[in-house]
C-alpha atoms as a PDB file:
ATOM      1  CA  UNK A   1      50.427 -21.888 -36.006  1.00  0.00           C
ATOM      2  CA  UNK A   2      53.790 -23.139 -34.858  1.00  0.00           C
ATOM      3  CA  UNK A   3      55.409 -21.263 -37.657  1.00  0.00           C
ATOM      4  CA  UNK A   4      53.663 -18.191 -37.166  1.00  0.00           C
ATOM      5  CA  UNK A   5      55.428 -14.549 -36.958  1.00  0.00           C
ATOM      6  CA  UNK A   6      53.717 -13.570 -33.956  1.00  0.00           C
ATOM      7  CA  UNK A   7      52.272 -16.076 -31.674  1.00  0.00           C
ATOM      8  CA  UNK A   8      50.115 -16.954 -28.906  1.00  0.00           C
ATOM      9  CA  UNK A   9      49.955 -20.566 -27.308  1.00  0.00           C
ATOM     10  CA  UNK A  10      47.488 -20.952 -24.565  1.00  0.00           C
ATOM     11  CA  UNK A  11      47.753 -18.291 -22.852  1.00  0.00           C
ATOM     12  CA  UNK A  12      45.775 -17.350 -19.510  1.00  0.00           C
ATOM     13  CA  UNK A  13      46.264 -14.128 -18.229  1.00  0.00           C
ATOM     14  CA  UNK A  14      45.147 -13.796 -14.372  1.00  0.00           C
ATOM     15  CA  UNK A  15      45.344 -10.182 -12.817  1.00  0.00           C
ATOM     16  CA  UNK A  16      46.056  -9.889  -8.908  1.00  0.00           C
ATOM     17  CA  UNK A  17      42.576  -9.597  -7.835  1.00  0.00           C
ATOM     18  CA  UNK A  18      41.808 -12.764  -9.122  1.00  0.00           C
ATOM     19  CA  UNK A  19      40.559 -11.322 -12.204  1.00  0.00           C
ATOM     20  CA  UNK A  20      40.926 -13.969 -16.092  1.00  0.00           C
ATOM     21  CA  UNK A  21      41.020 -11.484 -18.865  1.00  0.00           C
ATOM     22  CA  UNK A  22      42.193 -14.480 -20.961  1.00  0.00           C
ATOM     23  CA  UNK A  23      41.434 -18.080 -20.794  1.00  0.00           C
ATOM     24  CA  UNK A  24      43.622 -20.621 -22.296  1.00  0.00           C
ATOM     25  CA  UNK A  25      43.564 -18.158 -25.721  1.00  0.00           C
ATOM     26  CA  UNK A  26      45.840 -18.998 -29.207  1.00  0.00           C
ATOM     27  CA  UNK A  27      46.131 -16.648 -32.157  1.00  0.00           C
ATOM     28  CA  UNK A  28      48.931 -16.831 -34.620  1.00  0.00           C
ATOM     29  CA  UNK A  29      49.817 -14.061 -37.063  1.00  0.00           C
ATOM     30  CA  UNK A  30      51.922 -14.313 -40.228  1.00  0.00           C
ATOM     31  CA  UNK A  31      54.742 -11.853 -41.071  1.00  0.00           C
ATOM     32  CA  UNK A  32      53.692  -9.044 -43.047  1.00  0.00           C
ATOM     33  CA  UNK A  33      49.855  -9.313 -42.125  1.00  0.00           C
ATOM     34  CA  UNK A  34      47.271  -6.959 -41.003  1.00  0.00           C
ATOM     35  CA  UNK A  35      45.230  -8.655 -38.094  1.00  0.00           C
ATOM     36  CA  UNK A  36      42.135  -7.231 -36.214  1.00  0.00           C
ATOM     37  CA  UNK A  37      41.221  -8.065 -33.169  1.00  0.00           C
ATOM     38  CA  UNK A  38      37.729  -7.164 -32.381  1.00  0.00           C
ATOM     39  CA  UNK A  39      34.668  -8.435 -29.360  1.00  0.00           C
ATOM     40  CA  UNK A  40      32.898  -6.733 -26.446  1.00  0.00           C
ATOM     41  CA  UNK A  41      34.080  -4.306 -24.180  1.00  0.00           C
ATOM     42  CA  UNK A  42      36.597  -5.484 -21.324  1.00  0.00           C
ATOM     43  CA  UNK A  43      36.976  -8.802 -23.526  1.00  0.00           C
ATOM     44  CA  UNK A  44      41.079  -8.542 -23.467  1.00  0.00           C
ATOM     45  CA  UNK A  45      41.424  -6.988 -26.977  1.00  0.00           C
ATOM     46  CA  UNK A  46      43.999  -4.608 -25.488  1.00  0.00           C
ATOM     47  CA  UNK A  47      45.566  -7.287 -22.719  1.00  0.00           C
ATOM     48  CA  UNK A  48      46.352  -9.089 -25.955  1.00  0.00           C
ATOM     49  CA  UNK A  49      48.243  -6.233 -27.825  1.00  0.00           C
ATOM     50  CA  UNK A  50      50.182  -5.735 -24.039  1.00  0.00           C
ATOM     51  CA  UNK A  51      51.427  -9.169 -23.954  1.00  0.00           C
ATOM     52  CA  UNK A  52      52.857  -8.610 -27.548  1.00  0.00           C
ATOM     53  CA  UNK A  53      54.389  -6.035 -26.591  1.00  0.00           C
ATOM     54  CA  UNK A  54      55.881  -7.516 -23.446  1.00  0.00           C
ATOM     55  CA  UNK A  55      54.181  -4.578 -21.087  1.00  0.00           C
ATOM     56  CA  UNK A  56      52.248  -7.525 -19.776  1.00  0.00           C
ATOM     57  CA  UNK A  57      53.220 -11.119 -18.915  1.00  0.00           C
ATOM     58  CA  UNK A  58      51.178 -14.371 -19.151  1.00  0.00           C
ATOM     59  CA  UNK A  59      50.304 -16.173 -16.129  1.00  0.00           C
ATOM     60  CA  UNK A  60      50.492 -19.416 -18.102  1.00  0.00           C
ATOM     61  CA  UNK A  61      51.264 -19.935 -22.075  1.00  0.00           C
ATOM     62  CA  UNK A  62      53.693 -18.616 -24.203  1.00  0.00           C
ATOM     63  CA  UNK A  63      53.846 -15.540 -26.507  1.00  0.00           C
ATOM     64  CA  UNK A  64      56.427 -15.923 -29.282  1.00  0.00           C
ATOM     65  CA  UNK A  65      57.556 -13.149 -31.476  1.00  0.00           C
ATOM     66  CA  UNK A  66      59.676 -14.163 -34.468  1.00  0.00           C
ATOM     67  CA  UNK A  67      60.991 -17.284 -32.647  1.00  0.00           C
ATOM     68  CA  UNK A  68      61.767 -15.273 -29.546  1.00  0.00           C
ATOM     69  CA  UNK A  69      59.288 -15.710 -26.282  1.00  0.00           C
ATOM     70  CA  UNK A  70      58.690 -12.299 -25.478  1.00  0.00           C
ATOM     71  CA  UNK A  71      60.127 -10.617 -22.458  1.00  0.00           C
ATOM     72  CA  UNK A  72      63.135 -13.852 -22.272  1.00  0.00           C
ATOM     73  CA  UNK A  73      66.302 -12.786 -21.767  1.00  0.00           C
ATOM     74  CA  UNK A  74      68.673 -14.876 -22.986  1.00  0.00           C
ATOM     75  CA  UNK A  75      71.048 -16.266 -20.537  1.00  0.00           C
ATOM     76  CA  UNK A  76      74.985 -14.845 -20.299  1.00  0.00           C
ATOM     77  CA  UNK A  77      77.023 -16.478 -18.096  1.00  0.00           C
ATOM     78  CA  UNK A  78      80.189 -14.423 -16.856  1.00  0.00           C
ATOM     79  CA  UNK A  79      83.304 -14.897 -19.372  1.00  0.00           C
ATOM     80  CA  UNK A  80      80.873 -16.841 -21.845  1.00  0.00           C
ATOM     81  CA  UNK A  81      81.834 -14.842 -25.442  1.00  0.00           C
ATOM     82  CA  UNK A  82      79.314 -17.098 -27.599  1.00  0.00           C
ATOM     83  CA  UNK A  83      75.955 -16.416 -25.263  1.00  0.00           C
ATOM     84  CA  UNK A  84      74.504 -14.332 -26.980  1.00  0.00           C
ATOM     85  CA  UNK A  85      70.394 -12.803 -26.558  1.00  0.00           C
ATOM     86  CA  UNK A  86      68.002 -13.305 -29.764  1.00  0.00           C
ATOM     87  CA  UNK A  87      67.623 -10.134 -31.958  1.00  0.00           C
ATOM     88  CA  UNK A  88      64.463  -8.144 -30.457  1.00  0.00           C
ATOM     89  CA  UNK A  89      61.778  -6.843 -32.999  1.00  0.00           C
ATOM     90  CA  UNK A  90      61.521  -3.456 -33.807  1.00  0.00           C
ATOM     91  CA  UNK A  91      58.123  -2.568 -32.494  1.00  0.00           C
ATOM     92  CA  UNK A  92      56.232   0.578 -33.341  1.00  0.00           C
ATOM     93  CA  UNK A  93      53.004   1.897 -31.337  1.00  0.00           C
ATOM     94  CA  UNK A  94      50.187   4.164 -31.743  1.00  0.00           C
ATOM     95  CA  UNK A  95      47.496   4.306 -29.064  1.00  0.00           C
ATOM     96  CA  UNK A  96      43.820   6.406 -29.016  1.00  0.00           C
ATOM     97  CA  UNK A  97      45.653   9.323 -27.719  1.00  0.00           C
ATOM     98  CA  UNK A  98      48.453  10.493 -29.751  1.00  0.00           C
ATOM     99  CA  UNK A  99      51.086  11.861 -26.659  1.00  0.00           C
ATOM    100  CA  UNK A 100      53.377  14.143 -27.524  1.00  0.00           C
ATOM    101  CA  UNK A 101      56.293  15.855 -25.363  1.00  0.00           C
ATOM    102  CA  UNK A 102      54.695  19.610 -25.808  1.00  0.00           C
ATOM    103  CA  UNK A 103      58.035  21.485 -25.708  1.00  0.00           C
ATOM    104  CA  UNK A 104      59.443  19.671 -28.750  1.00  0.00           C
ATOM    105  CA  UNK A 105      58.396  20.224 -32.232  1.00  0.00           C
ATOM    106  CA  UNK A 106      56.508  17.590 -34.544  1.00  0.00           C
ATOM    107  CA  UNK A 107      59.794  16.558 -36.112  1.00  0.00           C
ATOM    108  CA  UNK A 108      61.424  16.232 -32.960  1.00  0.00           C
ATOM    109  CA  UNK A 109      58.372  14.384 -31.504  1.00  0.00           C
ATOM    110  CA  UNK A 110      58.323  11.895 -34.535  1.00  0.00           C
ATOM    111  CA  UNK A 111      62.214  11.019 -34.776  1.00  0.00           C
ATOM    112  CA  UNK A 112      61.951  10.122 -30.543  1.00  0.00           C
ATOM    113  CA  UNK A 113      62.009   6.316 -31.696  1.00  0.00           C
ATOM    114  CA  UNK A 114      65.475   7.052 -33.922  1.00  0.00           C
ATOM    115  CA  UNK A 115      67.222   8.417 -30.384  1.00  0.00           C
ATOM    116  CA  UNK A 116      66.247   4.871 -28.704  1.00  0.00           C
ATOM    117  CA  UNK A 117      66.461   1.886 -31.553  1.00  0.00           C
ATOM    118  CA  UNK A 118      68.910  -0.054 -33.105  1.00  0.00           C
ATOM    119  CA  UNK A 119      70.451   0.619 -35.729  1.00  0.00           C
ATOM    120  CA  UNK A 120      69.390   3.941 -36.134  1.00  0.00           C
ATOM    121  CA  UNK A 121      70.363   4.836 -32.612  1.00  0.00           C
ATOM    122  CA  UNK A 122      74.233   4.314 -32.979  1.00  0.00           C
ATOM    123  CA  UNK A 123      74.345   6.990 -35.621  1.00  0.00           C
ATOM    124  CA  UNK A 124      71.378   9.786 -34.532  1.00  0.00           C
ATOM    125  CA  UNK A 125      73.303  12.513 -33.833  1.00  0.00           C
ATOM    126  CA  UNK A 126      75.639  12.282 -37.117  1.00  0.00           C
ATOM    127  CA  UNK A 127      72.268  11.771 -39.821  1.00  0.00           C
ATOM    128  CA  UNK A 128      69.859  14.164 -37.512  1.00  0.00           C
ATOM    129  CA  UNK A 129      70.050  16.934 -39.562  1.00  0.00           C
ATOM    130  CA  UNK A 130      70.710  15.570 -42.498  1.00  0.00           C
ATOM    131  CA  UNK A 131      69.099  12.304 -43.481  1.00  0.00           C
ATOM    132  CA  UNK A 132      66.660  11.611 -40.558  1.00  0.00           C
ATOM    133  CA  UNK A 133      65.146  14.772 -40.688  1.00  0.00           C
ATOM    134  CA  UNK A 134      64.679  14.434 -44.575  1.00  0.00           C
ATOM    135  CA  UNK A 135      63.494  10.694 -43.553  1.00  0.00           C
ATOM    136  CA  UNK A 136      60.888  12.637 -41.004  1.00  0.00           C
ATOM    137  CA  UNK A 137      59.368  14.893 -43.865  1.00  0.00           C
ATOM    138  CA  UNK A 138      58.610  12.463 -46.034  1.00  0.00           C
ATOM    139  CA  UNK A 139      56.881  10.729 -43.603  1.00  0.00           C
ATOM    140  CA  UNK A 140      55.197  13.721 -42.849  1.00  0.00           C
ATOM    141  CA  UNK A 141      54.473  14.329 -46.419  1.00  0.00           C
ATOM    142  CA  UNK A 142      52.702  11.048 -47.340  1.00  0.00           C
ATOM    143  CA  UNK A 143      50.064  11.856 -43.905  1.00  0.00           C
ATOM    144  CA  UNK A 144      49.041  15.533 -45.242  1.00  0.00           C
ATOM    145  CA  UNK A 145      51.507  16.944 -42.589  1.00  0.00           C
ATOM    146  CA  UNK A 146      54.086  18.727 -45.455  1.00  0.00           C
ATOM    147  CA  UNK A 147      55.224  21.798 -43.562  1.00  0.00           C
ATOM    148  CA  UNK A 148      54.117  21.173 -40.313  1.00  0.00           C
ATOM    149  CA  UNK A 149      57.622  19.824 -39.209  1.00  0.00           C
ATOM    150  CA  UNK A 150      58.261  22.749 -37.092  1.00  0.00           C
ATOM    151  CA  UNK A 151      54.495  23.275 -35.537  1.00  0.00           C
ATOM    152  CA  UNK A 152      53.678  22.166 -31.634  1.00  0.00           C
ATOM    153  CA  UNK A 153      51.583  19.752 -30.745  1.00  0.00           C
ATOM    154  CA  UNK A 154      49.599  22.295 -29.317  1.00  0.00           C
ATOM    155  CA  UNK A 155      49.095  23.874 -32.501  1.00  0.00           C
ATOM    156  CA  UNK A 156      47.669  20.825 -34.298  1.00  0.00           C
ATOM    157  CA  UNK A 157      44.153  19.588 -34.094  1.00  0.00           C
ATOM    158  CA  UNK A 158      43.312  15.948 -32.997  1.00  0.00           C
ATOM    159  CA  UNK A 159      43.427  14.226 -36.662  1.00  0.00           C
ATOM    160  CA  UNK A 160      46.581  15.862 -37.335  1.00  0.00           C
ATOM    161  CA  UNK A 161      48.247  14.707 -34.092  1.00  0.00           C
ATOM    162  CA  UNK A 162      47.385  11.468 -34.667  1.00  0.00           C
ATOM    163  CA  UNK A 163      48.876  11.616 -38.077  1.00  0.00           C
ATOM    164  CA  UNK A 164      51.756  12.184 -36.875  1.00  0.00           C
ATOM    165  CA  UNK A 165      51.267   9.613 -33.995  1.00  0.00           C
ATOM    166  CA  UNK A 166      51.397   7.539 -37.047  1.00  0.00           C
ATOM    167  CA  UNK A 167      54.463   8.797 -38.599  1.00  0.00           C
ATOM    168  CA  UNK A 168      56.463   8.229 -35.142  1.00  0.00           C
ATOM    169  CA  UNK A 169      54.903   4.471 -34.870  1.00  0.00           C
ATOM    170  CA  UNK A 170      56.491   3.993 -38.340  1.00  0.00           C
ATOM    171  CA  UNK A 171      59.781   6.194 -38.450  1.00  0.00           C
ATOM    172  CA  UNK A 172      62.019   3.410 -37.343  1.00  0.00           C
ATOM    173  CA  UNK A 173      60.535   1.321 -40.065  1.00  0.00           C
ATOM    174  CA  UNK A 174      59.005  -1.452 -37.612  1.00  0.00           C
ATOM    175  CA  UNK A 175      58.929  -5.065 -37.963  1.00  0.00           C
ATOM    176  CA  UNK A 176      55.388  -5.495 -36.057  1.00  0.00           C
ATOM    177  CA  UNK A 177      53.040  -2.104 -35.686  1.00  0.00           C
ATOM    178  CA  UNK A 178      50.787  -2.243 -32.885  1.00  0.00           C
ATOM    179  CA  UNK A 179      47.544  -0.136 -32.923  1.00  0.00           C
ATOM    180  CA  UNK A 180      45.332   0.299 -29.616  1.00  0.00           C
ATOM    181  CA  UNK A 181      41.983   1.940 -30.966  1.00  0.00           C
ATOM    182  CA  UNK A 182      43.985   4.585 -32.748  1.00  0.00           C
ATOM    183  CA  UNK A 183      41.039   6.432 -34.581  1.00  0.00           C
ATOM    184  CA  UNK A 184      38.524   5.908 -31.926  1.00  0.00           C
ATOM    185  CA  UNK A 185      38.542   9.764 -30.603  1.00  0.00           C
ATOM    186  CA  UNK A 186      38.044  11.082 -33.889  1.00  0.00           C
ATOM    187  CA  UNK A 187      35.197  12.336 -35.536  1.00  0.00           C
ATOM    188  CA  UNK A 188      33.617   9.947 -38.439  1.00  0.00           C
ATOM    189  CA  UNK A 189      34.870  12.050 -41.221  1.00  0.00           C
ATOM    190  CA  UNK A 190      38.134  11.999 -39.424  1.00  0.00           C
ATOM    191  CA  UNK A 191      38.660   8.457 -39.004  1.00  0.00           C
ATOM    192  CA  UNK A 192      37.962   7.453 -42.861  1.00  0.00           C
ATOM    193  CA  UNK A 193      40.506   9.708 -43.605  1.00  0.00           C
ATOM    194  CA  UNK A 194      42.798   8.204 -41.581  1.00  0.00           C
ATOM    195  CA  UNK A 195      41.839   4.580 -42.761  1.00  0.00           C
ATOM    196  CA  UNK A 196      43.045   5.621 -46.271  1.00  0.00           C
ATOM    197  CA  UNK A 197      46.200   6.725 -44.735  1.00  0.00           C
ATOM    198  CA  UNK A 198      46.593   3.586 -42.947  1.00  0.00           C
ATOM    199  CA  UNK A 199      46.053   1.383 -45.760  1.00  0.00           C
ATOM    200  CA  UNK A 200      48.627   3.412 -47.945  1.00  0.00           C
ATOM    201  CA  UNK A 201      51.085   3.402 -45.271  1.00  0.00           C
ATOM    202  CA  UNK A 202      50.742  -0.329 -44.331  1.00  0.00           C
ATOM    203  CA  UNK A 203      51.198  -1.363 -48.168  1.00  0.00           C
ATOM    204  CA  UNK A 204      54.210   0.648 -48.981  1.00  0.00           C
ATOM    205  CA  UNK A 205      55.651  -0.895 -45.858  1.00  0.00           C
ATOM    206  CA  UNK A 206      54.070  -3.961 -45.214  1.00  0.00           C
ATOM    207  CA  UNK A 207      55.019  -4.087 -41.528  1.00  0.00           C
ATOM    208  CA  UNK A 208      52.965  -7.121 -39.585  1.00  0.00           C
ATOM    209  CA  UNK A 209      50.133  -5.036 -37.582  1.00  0.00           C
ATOM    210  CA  UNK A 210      47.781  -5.957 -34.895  1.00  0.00           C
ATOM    211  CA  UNK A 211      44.764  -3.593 -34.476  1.00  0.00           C
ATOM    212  CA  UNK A 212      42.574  -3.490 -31.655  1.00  0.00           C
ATOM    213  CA  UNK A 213      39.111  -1.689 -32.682  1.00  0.00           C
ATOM    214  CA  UNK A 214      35.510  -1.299 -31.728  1.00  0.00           C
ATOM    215  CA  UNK A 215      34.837  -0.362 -35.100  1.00  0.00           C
ATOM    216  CA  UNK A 216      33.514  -3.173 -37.061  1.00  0.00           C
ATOM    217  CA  UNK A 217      33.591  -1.324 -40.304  1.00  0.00           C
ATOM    218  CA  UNK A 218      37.074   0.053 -39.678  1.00  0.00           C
ATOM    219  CA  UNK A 219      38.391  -3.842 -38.966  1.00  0.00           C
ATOM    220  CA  UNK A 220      37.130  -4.900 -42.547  1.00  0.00           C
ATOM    221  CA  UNK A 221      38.495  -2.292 -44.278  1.00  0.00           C
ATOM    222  CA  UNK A 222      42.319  -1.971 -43.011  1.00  0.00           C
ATOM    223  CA  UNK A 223      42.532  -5.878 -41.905  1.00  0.00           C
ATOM    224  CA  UNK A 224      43.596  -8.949 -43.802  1.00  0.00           C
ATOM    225  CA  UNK A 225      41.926 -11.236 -40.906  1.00  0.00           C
ATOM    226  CA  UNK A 226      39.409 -10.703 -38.241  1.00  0.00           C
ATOM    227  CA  UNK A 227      39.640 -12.364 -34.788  1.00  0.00           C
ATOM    228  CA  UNK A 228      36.250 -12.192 -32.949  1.00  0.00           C
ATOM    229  CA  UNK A 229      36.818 -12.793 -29.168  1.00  0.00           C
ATOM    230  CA  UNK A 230      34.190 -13.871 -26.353  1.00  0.00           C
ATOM    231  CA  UNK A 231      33.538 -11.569 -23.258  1.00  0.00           C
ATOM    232  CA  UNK A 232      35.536 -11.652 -20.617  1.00  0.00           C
ATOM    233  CA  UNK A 233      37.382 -13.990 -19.834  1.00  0.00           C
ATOM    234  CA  UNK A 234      38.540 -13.313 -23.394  1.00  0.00           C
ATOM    235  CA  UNK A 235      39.124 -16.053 -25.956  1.00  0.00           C
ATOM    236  CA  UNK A 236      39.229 -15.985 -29.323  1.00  0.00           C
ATOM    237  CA  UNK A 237      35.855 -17.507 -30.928  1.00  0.00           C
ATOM    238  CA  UNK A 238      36.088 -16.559 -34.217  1.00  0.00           C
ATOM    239  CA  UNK A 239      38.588 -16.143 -37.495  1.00  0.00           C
ATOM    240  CA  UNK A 240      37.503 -14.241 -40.690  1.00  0.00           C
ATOM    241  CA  UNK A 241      39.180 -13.467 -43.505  1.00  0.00           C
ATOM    242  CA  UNK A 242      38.411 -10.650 -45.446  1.00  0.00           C
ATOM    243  CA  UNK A 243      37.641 -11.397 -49.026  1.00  0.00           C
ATOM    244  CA  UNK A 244      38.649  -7.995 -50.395  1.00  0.00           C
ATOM    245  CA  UNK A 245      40.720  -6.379 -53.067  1.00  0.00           C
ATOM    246  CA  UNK A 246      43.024  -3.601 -52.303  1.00  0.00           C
ATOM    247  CA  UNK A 247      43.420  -0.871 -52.061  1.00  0.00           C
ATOM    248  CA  UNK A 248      39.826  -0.499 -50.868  1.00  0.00           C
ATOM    249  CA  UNK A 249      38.107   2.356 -50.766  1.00  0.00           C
ATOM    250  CA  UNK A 250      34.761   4.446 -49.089  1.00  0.00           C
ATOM    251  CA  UNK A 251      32.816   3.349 -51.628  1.00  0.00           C
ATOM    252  CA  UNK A 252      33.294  -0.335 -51.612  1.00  0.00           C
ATOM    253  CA  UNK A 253      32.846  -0.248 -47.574  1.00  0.00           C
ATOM    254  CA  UNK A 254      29.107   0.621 -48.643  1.00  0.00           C
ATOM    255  CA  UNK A 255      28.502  -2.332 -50.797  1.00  0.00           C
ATOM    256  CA  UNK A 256      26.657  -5.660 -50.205  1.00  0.00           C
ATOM    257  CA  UNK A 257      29.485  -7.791 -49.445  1.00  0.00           C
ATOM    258  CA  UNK A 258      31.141  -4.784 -47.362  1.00  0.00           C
ATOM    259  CA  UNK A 259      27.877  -4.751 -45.386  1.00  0.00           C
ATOM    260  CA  UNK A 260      27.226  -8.174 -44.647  1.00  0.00           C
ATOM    261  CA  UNK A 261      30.942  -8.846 -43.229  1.00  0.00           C
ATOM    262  CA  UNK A 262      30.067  -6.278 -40.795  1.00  0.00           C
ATOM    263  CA  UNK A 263      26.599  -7.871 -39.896  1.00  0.00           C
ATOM    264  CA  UNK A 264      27.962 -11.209 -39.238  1.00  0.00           C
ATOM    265  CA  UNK A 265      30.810  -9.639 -36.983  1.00  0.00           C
ATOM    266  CA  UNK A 266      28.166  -7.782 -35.013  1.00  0.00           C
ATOM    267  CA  UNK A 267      26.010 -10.655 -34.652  1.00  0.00           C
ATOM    268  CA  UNK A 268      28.593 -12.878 -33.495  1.00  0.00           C
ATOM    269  CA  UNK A 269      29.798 -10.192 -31.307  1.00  0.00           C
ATOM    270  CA  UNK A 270      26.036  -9.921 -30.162  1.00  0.00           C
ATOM    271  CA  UNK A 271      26.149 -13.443 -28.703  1.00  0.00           C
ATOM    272  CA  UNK A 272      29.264 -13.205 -27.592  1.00  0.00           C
ATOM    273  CA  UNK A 273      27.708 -10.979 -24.945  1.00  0.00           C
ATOM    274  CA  UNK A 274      24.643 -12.291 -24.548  1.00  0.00           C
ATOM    275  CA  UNK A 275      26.614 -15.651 -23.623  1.00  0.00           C
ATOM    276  CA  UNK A 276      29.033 -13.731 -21.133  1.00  0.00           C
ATOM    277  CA  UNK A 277      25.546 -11.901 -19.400  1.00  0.00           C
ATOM    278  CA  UNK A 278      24.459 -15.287 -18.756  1.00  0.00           C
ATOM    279  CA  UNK A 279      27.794 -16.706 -17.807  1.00  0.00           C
ATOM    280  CA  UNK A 280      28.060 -13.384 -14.959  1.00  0.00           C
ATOM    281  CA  UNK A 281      24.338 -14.265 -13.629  1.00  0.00           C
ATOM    282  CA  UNK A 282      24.781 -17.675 -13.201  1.00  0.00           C
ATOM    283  CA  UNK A 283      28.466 -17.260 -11.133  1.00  0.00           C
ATOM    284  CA  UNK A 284      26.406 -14.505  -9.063  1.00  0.00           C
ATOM    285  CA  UNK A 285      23.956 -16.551  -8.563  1.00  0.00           C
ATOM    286  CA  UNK A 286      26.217 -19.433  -7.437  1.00  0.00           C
ATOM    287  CA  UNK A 287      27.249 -17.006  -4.817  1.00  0.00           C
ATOM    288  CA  UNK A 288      25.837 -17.671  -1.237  1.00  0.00           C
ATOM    289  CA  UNK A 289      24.072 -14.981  -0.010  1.00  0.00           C
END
């Protein structure tokens, strides 16, 4: 795990009220792989993808991104010309509710992350209208969004939003792609349209992703690896890899093998919270009345 891309080394994360969403919890992730991380509700799936990302920090443990602990700042003393900070990851994100600023178009929306990162930042308002925008549309283009460049968000429906959610998670061609329950508002029919899209996306790019998911299904068919994680507080109980071939289709998520990779998940996520119901009765009932 030490030489992991992204990595997480017993870490405990304590919120102010007292409150362990994760206890003493590891996970490493190589570069260029497409990790799940699925369990029950309020289990730190989504604490996890924070401290990644640096919005959150660990009360103990480290989180290491590409060598880096994330959210250190390297140290610069005054008149020092060789301390220098580490290189910070390009990091895209797409959450279950695709915001968009409503007074700028879906272009404009998508190329937000080309006004704000290195090294596409330095030179945004030379390539704008020239090769970022034709970068934009053929993003657009391989989501089903060709000609809806100039559109609202207002004027799209949910699935297409999120489309493009997608397309400004990837525009600045990201080193690590974190996904917070991206499909989960959409309808069924929705969603497995958007899991095709995904896949494409992720192997034309091959950007490392962490997705956080209630959807067992949807966690064996975009994911390389599955990491199953107790209730709360949240540790991870559970690696799986999935067995199969790409690119993977409807179909295939029907079959046998399809089916019983989603049974064992459930199951173990199944005692997972039978084991944290019994673990909440017995600390209430260690409580004096």
């Amino acid at each position: 795990m030490t030489n992991s891309f992204i990595q997480l080394s017993d870490v405990t994360l304590r919120y102010g009220g007292g409150t362990v969403a994760l206890d003493h919890t590891s996970l490493g992730i190589d570069k260029g792989d497409f990790v799940a991380l699925v369990g029950p509700s309020g289990c730190g799936k989504s604490t996890i993808l924070k401290l990644v990302a640096g919005l959150l920090k660990p009360s103990s443990g480290a989180v290491i991104a590409n060598g880096r602990e994330v959210g250190a700042v390297a140290s610069r003393g005054k008149g020092d010309s060789n301390a220098s900070e580490a290189p910070r990851l390009r990091v895209g994100l797409a959450f279950q509710n695709p915001t968009m600023l409503p007074w700028l178009t879906i272009r404009d929306n998508v190329m937000i992350p080309l006004k704000i990162v290195q090294p596409f930042r330095q030179d945004f308002r030379r390539k704008r209208h020239a090769e970022y925008t034709d970068r934009v549309e053929a993003l657009l283009a391989q989501v089903g969004l060709r000609g809806f460049g100039d559109k609202r968000p207002w004027q799209l429906s949910g699935g297409m939003l999120q489309r493009a959610s997608l397309c400004r998670a990837l525009i600045h061609d990201p080193e690590l792609l974190l996904l917070d329950e991206p499909f989960g508002a959409l309808d069924q029919f929705t969603r497995e349209e958007l899991w095709d899209i995904m896949q494409s996306l992720w192997m034309d790019k091959k950007p490392t992703v962490l997705l956080v998911t209630h959807d067992l299904r949807e966690s064996a068919y975009l994911a390389n690896k599955i990491c199953v994680m107790s209730s709360r507080p949240g540790r991870i109980i559970d690696v799986r890899d999935v067995p199969f071939d790409r690119p993977r289709t409807l179909a295939s998520s029907y079959s046998a093998e399809f089916a019983g990779l989603v049974q064992q998940l459930r199951m173990l996520i199944a005692a997972a919270r039978r084991d944290g119901d019994a673990l909440d009765l017995a600390q209430a009932q260690a409580v004096p009345a």
